[in-house]
PDB file of N, CA and C in Angstrom:
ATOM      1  N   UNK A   1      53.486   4.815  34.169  1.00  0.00           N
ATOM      2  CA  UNK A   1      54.554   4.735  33.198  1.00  0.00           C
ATOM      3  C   UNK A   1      54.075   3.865  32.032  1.00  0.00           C
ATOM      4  N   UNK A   2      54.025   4.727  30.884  1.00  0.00           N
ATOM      5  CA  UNK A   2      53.789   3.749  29.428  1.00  0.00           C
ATOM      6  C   UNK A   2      54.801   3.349  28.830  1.00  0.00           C
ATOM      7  N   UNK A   3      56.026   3.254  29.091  1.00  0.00           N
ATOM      8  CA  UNK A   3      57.350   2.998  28.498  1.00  0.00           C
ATOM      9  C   UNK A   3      58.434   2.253  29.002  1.00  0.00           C
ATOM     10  N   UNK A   4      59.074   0.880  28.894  1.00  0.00           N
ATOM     11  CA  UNK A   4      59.960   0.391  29.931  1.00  0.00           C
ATOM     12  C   UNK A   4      60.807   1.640  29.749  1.00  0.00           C
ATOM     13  N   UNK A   5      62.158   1.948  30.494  1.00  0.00           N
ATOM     14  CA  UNK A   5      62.874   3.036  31.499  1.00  0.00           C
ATOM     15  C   UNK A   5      64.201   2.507  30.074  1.00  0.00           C
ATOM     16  N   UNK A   6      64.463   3.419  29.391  1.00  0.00           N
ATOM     17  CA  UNK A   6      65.333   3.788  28.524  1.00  0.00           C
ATOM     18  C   UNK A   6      66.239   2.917  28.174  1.00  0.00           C
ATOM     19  N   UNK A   7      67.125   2.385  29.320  1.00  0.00           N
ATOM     20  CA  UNK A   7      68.202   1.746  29.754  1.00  0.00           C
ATOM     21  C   UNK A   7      67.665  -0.082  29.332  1.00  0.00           C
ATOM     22  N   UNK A   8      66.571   0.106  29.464  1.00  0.00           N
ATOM     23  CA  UNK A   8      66.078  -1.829  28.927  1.00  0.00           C
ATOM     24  C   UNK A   8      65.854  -1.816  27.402  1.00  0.00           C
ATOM     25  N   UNK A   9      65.626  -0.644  26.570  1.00  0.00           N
ATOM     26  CA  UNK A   9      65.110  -0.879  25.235  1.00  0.00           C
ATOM     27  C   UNK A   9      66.079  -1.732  24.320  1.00  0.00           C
ATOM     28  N   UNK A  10      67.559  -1.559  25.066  1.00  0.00           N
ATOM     29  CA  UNK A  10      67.776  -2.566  23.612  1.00  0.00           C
ATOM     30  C   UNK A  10      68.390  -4.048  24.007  1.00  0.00           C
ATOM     31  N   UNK A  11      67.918  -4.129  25.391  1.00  0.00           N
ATOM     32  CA  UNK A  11      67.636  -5.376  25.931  1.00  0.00           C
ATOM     33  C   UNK A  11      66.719  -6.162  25.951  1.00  0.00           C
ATOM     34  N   UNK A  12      65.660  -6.071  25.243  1.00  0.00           N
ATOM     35  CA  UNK A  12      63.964  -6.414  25.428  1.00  0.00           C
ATOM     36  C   UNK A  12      64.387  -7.972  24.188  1.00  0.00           C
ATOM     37  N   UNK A  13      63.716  -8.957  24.854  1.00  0.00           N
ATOM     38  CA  UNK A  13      64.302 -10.459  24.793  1.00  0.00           C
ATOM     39  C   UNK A  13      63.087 -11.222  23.618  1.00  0.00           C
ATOM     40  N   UNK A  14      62.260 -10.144  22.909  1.00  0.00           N
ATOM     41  CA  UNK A  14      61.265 -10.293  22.453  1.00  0.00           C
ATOM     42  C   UNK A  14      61.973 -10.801  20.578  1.00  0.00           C
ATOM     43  N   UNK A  15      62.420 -10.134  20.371  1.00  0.00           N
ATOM     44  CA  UNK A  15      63.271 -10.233  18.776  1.00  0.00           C
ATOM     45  C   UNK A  15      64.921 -10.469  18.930  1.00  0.00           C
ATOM     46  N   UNK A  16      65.624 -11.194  18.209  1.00  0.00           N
ATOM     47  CA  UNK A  16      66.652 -11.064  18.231  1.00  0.00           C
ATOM     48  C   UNK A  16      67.193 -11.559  16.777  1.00  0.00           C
ATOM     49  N   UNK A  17      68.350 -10.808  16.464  1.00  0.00           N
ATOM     50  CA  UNK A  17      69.021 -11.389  14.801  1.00  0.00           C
ATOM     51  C   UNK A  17      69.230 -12.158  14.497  1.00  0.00           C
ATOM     52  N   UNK A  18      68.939 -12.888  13.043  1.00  0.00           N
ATOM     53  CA  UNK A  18      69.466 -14.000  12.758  1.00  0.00           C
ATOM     54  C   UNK A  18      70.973 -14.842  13.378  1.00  0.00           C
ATOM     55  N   UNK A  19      71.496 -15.396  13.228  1.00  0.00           N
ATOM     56  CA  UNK A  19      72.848 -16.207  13.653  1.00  0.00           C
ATOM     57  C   UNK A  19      73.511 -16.377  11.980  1.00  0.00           C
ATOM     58  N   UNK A  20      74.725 -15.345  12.417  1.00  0.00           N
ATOM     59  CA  UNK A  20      75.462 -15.525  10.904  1.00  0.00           C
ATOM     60  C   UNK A  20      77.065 -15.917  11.419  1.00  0.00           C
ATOM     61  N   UNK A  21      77.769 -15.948  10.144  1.00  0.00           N
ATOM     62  CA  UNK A  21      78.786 -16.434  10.234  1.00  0.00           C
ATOM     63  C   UNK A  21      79.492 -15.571   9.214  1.00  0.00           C
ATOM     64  N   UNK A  22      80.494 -14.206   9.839  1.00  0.00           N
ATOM     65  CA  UNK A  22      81.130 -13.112   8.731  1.00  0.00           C
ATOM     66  C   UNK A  22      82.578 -13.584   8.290  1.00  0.00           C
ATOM     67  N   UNK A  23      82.387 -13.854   6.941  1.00  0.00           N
ATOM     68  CA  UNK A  23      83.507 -14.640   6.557  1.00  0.00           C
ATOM     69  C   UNK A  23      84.741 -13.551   5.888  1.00  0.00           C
ATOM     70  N   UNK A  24      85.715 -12.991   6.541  1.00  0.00           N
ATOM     71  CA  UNK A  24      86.466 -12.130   6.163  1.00  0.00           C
ATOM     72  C   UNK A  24      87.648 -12.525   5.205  1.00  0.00           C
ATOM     73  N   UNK A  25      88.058 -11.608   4.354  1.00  0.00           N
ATOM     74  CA  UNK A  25      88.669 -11.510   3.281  1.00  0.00           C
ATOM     75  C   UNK A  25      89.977 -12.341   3.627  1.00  0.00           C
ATOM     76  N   UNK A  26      90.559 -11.635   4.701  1.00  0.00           N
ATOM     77  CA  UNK A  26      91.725 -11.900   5.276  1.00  0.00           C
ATOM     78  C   UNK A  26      91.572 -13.455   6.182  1.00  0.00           C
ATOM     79  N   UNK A  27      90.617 -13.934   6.280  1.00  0.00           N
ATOM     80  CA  UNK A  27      90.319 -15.310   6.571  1.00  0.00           C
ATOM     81  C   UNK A  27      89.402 -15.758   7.671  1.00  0.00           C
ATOM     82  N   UNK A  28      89.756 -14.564   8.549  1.00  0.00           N
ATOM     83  CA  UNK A  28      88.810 -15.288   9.971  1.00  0.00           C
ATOM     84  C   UNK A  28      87.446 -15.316   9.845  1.00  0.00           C
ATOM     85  N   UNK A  29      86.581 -16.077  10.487  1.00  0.00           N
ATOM     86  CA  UNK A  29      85.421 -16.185  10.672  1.00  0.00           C
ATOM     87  C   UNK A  29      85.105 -15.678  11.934  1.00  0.00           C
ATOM     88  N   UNK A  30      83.731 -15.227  12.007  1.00  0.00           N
ATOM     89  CA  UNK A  30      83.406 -14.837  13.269  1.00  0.00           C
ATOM     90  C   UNK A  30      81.440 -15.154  13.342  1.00  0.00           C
ATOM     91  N   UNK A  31      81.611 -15.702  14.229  1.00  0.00           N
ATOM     92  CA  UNK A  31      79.782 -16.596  14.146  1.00  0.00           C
ATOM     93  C   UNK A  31      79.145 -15.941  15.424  1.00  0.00           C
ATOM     94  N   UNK A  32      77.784 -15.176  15.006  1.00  0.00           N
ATOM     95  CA  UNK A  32      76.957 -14.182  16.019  1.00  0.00           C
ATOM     96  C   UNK A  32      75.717 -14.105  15.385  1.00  0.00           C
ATOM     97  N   UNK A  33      75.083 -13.083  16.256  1.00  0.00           N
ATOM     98  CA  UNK A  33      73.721 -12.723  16.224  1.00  0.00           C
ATOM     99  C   UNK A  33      74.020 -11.119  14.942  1.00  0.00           C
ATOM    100  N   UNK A  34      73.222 -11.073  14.007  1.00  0.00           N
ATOM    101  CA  UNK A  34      73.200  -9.676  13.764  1.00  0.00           C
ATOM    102  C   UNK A  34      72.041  -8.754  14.070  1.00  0.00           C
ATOM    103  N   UNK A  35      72.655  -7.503  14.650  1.00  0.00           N
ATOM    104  CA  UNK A  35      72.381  -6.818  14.696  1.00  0.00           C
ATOM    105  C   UNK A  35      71.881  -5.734  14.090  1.00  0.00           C
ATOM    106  N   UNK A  36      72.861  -5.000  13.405  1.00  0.00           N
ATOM    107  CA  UNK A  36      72.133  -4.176  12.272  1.00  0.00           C
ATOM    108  C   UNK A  36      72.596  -4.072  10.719  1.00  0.00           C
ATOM    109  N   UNK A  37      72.132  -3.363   9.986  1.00  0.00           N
ATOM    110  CA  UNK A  37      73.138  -3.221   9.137  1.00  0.00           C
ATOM    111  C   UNK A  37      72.855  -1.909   8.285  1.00  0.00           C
ATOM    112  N   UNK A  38      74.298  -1.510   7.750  1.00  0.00           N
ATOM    113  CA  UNK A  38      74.223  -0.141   7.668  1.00  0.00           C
ATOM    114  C   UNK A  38      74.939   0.308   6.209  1.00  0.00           C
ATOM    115  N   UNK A  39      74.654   1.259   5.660  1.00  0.00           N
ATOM    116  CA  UNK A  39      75.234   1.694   3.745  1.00  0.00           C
ATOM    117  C   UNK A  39      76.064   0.649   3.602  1.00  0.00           C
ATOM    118  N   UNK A  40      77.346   0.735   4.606  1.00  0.00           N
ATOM    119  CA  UNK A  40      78.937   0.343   4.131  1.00  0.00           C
ATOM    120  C   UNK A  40      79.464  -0.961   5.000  1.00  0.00           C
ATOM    121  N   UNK A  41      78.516  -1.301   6.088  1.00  0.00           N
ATOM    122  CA  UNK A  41      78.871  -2.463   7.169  1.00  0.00           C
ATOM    123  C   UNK A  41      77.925  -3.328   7.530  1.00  0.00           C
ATOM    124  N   UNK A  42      78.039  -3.758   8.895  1.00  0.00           N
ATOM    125  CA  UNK A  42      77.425  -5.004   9.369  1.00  0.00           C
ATOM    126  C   UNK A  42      77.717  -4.547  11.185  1.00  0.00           C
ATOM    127  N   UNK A  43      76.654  -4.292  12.021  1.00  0.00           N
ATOM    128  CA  UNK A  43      77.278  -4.781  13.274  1.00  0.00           C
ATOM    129  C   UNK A  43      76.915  -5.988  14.068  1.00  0.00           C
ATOM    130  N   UNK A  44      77.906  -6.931  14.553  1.00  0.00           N
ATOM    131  CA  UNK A  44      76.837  -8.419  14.796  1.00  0.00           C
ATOM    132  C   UNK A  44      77.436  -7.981  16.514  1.00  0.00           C
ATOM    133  N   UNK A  45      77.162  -9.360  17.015  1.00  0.00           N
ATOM    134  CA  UNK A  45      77.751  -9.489  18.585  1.00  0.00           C
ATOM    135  C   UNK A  45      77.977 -11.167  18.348  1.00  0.00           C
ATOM    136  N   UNK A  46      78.974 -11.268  18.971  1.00  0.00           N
ATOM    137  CA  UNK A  46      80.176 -12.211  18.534  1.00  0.00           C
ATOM    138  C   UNK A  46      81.098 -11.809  19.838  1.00  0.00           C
ATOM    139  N   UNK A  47      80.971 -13.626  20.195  1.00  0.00           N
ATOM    140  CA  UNK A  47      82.237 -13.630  21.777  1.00  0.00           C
ATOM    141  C   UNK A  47      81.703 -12.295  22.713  1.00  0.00           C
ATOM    142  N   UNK A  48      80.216 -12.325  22.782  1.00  0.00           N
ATOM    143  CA  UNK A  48      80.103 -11.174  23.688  1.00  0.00           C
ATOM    144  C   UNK A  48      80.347  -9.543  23.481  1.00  0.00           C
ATOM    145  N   UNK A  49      81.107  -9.365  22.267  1.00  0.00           N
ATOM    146  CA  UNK A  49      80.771  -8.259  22.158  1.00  0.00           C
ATOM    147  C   UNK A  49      80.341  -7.375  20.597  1.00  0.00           C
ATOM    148  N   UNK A  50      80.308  -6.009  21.211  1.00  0.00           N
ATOM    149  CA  UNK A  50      79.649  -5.577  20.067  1.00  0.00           C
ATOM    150  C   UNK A  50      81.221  -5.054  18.748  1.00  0.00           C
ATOM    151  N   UNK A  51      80.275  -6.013  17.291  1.00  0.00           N
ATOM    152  CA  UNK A  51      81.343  -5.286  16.730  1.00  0.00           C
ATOM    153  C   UNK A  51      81.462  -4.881  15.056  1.00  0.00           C
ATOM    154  N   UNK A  52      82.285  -4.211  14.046  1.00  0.00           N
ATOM    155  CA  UNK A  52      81.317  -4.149  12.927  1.00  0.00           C
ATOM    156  C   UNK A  52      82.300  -3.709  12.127  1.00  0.00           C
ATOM    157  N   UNK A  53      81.815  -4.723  11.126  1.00  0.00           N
ATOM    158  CA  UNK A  53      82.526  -5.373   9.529  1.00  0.00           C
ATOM    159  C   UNK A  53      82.339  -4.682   8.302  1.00  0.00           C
ATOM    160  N   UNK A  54      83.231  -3.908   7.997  1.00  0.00           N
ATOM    161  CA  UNK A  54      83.081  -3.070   7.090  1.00  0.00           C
ATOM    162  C   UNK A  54      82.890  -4.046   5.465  1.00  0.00           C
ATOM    163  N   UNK A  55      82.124  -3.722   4.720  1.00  0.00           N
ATOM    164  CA  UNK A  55      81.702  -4.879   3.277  1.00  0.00           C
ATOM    165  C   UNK A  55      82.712  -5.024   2.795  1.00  0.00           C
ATOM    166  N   UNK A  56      84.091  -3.798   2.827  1.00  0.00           N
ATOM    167  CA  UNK A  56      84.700  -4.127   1.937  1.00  0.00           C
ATOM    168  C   UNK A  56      86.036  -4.604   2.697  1.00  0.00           C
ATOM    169  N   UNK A  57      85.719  -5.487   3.774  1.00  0.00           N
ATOM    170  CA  UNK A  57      86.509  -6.539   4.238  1.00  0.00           C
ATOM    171  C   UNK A  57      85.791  -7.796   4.273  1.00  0.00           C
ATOM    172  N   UNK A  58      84.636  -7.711   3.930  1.00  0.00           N
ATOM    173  CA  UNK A  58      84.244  -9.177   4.097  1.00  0.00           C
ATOM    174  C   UNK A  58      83.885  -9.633   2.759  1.00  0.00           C
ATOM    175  N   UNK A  59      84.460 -10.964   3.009  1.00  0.00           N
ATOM    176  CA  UNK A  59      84.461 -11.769   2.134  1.00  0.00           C
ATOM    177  C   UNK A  59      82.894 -12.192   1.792  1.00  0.00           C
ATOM    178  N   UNK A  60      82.315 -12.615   2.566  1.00  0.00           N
ATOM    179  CA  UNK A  60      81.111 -13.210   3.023  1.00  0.00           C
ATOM    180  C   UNK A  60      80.170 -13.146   3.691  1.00  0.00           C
ATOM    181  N   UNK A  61      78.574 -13.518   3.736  1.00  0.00           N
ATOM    182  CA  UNK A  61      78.326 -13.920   5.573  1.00  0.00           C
ATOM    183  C   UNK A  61      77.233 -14.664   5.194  1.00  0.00           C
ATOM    184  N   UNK A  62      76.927 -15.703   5.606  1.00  0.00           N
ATOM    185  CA  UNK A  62      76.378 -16.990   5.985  1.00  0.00           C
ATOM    186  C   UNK A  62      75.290 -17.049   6.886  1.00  0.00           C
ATOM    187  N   UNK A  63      74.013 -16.285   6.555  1.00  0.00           N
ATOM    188  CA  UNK A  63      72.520 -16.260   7.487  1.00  0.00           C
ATOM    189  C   UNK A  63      72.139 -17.457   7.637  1.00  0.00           C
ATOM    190  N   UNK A  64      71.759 -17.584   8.957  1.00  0.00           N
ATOM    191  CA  UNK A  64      70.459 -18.434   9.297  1.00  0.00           C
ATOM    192  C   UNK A  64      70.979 -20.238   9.815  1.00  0.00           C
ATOM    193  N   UNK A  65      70.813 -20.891  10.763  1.00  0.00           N
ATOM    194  CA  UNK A  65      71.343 -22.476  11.119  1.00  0.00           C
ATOM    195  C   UNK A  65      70.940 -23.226   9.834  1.00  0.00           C
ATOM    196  N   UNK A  66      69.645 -23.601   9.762  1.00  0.00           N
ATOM    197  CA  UNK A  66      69.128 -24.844   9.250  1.00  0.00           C
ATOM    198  C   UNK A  66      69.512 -24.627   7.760  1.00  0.00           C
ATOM    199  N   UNK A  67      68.810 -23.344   6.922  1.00  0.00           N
ATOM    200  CA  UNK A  67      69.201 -23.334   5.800  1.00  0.00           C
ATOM    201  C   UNK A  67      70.112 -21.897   5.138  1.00  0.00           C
ATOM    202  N   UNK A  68      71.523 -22.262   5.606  1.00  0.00           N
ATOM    203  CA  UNK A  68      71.845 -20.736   5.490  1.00  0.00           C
ATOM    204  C   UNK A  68      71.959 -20.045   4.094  1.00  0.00           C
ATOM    205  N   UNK A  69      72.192 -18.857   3.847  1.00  0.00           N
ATOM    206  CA  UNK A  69      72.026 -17.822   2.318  1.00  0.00           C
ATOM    207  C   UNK A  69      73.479 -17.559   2.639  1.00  0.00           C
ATOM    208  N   UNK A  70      74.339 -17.328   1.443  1.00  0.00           N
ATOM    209  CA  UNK A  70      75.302 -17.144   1.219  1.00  0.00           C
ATOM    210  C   UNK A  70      75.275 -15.831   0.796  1.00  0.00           C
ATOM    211  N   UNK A  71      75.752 -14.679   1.364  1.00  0.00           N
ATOM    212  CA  UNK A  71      76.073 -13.247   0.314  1.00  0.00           C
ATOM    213  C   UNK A  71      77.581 -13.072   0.116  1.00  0.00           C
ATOM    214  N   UNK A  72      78.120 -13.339  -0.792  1.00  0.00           N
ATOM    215  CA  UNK A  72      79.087 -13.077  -1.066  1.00  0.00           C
ATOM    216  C   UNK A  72      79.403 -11.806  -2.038  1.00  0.00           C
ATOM    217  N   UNK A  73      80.791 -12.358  -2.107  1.00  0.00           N
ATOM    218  CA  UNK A  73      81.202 -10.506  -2.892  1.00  0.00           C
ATOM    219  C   UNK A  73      81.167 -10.005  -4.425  1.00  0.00           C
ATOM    220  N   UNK A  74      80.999 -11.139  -4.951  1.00  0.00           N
ATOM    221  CA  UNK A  74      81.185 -10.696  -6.341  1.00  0.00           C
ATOM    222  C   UNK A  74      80.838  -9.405  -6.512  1.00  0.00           C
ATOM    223  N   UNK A  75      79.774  -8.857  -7.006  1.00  0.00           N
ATOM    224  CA  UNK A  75      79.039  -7.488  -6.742  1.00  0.00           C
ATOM    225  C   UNK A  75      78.582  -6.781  -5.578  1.00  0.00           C
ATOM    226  N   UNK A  76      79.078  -7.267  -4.354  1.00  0.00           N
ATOM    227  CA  UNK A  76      78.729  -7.152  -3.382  1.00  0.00           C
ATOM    228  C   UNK A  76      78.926  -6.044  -2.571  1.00  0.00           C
ATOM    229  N   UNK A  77      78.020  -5.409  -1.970  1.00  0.00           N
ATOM    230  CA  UNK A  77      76.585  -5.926  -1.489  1.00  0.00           C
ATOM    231  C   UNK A  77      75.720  -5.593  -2.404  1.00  0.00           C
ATOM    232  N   UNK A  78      74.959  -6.042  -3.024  1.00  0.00           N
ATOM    233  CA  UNK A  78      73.389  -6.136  -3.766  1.00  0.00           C
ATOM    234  C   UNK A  78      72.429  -5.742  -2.842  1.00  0.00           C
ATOM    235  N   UNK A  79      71.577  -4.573  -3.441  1.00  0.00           N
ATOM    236  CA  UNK A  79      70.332  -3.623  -2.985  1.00  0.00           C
ATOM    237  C   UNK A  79      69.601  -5.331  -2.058  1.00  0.00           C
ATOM    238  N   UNK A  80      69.288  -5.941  -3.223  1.00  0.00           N
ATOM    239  CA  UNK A  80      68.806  -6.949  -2.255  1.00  0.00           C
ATOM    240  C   UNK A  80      69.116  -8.041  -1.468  1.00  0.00           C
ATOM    241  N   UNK A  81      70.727  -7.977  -0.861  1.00  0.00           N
ATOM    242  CA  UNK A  81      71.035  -8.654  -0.150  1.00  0.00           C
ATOM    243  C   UNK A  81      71.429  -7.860   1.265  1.00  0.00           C
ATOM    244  N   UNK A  82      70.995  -6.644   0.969  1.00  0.00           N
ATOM    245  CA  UNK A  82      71.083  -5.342   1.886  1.00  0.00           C
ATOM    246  C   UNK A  82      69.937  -5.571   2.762  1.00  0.00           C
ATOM    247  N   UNK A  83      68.551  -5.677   2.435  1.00  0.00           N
ATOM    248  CA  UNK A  83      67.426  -5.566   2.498  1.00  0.00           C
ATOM    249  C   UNK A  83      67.524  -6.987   3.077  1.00  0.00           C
ATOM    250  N   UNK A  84      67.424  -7.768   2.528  1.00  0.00           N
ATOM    251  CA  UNK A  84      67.180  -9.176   3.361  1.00  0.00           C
ATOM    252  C   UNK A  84      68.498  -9.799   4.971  1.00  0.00           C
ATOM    253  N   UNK A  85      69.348  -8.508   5.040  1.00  0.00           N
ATOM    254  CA  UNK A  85      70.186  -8.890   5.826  1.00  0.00           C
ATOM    255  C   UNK A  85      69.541  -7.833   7.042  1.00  0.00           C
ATOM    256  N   UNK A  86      68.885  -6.588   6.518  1.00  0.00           N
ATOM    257  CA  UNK A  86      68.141  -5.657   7.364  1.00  0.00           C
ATOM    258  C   UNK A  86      67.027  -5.830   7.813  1.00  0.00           C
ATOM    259  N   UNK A  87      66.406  -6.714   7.178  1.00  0.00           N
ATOM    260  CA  UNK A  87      65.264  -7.412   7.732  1.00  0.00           C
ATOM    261  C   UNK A  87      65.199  -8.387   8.769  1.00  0.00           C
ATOM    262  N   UNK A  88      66.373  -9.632   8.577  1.00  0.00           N
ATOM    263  CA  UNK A  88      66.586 -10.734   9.485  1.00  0.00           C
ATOM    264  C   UNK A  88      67.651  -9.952  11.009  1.00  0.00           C
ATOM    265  N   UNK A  89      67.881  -8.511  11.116  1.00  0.00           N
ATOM    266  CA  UNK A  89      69.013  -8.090  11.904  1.00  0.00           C
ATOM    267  C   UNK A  89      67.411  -7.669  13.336  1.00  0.00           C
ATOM    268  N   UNK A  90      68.546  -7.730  14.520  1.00  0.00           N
ATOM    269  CA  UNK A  90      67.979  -7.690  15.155  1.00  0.00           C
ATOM    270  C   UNK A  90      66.812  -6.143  15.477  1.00  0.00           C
ATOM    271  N   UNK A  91      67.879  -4.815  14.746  1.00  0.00           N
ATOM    272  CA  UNK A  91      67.502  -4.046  14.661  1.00  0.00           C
ATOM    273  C   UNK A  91      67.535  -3.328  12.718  1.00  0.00           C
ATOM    274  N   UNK A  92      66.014  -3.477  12.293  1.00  0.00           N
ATOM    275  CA  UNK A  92      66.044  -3.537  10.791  1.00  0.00           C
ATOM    276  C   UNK A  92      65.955  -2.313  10.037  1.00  0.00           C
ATOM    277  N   UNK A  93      65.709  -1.251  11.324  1.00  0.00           N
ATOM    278  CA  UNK A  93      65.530   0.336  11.095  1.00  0.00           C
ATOM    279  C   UNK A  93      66.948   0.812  11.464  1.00  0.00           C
ATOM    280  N   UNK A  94      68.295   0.190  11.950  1.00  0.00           N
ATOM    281  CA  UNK A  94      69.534   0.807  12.647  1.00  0.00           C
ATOM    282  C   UNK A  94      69.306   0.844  14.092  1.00  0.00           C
ATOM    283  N   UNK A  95      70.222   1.178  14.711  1.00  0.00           N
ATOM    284  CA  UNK A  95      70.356   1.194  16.206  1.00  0.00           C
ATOM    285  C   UNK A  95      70.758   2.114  16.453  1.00  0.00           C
ATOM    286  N   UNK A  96      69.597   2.806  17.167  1.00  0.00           N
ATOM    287  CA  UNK A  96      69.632   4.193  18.022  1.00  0.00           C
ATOM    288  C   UNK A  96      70.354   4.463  18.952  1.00  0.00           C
ATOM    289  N   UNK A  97      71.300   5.714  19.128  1.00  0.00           N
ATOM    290  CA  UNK A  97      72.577   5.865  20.076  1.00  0.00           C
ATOM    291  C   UNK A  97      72.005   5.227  21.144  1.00  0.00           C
ATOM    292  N   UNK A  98      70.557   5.412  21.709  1.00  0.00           N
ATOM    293  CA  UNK A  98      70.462   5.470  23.395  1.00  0.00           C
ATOM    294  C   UNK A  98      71.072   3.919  23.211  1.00  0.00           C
ATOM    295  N   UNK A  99      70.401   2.923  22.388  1.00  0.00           N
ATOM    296  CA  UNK A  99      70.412   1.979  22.297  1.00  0.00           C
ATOM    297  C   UNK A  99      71.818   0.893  22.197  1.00  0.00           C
ATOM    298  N   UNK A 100      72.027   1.704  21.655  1.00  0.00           N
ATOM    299  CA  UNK A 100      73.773   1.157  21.227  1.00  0.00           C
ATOM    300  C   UNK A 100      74.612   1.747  22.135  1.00  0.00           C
ATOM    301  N   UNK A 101      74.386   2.838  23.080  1.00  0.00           N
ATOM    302  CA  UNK A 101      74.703   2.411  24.551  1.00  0.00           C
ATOM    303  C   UNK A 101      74.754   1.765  25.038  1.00  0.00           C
ATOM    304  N   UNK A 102      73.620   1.232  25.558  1.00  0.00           N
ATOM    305  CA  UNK A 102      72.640  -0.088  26.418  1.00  0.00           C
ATOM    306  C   UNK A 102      73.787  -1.271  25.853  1.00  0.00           C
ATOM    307  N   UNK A 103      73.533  -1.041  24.865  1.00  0.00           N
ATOM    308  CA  UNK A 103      74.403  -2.648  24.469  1.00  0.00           C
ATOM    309  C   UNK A 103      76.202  -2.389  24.527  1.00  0.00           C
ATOM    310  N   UNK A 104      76.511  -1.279  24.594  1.00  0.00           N
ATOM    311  CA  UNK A 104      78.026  -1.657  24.656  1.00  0.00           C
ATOM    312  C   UNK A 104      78.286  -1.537  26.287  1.00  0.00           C
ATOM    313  N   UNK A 105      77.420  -0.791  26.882  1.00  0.00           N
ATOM    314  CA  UNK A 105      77.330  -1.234  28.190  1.00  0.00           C
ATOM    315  C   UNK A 105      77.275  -2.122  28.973  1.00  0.00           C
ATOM    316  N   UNK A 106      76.310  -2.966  28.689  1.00  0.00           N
ATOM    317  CA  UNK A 106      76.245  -4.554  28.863  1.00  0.00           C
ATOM    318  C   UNK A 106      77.169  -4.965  28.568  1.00  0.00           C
ATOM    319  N   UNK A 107      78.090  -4.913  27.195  1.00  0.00           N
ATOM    320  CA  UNK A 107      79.411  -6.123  26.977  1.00  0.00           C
ATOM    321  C   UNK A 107      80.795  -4.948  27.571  1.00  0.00           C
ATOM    322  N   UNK A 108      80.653  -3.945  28.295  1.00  0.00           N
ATOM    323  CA  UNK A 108      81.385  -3.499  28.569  1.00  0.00           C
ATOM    324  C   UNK A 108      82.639  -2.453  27.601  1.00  0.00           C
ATOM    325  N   UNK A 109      81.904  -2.022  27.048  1.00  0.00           N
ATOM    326  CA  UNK A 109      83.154  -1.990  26.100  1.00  0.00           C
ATOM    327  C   UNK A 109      82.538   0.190  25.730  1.00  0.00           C
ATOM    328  N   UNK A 110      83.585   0.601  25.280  1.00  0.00           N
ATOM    329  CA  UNK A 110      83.473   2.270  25.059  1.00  0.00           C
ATOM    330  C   UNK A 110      83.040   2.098  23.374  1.00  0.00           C
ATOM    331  N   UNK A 111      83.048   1.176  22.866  1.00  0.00           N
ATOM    332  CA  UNK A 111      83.136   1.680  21.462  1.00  0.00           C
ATOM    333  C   UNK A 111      82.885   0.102  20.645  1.00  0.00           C
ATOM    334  N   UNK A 112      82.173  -0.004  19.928  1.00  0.00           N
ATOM    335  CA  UNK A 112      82.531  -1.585  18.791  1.00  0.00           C
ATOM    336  C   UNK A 112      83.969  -1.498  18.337  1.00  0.00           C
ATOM    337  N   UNK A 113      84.300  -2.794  18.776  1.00  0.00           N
ATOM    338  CA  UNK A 113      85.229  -3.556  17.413  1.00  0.00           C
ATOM    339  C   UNK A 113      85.255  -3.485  16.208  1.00  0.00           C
ATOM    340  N   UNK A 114      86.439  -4.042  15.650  1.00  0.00           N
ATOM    341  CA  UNK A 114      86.175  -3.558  14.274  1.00  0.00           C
ATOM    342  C   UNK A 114      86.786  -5.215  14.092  1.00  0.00           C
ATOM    343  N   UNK A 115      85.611  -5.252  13.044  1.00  0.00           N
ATOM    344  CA  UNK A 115      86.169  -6.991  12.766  1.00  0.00           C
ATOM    345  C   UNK A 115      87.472  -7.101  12.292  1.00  0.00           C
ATOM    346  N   UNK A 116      87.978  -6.105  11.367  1.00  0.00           N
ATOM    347  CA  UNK A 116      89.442  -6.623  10.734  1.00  0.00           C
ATOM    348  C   UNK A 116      90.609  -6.681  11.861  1.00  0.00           C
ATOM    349  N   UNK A 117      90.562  -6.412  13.462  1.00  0.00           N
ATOM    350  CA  UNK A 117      91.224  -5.957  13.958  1.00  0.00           C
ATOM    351  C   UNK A 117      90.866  -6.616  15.111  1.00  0.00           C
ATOM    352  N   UNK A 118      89.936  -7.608  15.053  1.00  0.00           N
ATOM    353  CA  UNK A 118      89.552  -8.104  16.215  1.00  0.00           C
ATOM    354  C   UNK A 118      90.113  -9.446  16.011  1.00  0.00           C
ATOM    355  N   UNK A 119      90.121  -9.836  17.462  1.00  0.00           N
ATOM    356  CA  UNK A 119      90.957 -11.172  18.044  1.00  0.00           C
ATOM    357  C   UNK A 119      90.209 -12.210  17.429  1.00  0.00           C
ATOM    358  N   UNK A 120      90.392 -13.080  16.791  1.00  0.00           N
ATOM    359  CA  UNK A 120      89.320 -14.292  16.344  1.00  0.00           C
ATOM    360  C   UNK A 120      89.420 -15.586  17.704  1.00  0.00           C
TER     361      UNK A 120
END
């Protein structure tokens, strides 16, 4: 076998996303790992599960502990605040169905959250 077994790929403990903090319009914060990011959203994992912030609810989001980057909304999102949030995400190419299985499997869940609608 040249391949770990399907079911581990998007468990592999080798890379993982920056630590952000998605600062929503409507107020709540929510502080996680990101994951990916995509045209119109964000999916992070936060309180364990998987879940994802559409841009044009967020106010904000806050990369990185020591020295964090602020993207906020004025023009937001900027080509290059797209790119530097897809780069630091755990997955910088998107997350492949098998994959995004694997992971809602693990936190148990049929489907992501949707940040505007999730419990803070």
């Amino acid at each position: 076998m040249t391949s770990p077994p399907p079911r581990r790929i998007a468990t592999v403990d080798t890379h993982r996303g920056v630590s952000v903090i998605v600062h929503m319009i409507d107020g709540p914060e929510y502080y996680g790992e990101l994951l990916a990011v995509r045209d119109s959203s964000i999916v992070v994992l936060t309180r364990n599960r998987i879940a994802v912030g559409s841009f044009a609810a967020i106010m904000g989001i806050t990369v990185g502990e020591s020295a964090p980057t602020d993207f906020t909304t004025g023009r937001w999102p900027l080509e290059t605040s797209l790119g530097k949030l897809a780069t630091a995400s755990r997955f910088p190419y998107g997350i492949a169905a098998s994959s995004m299985a694997v992971l809602l499997e693990s936190t148990k869940q049929s489907a992501p959250a949707d940040l505007r609608t999730f419990a803070p």
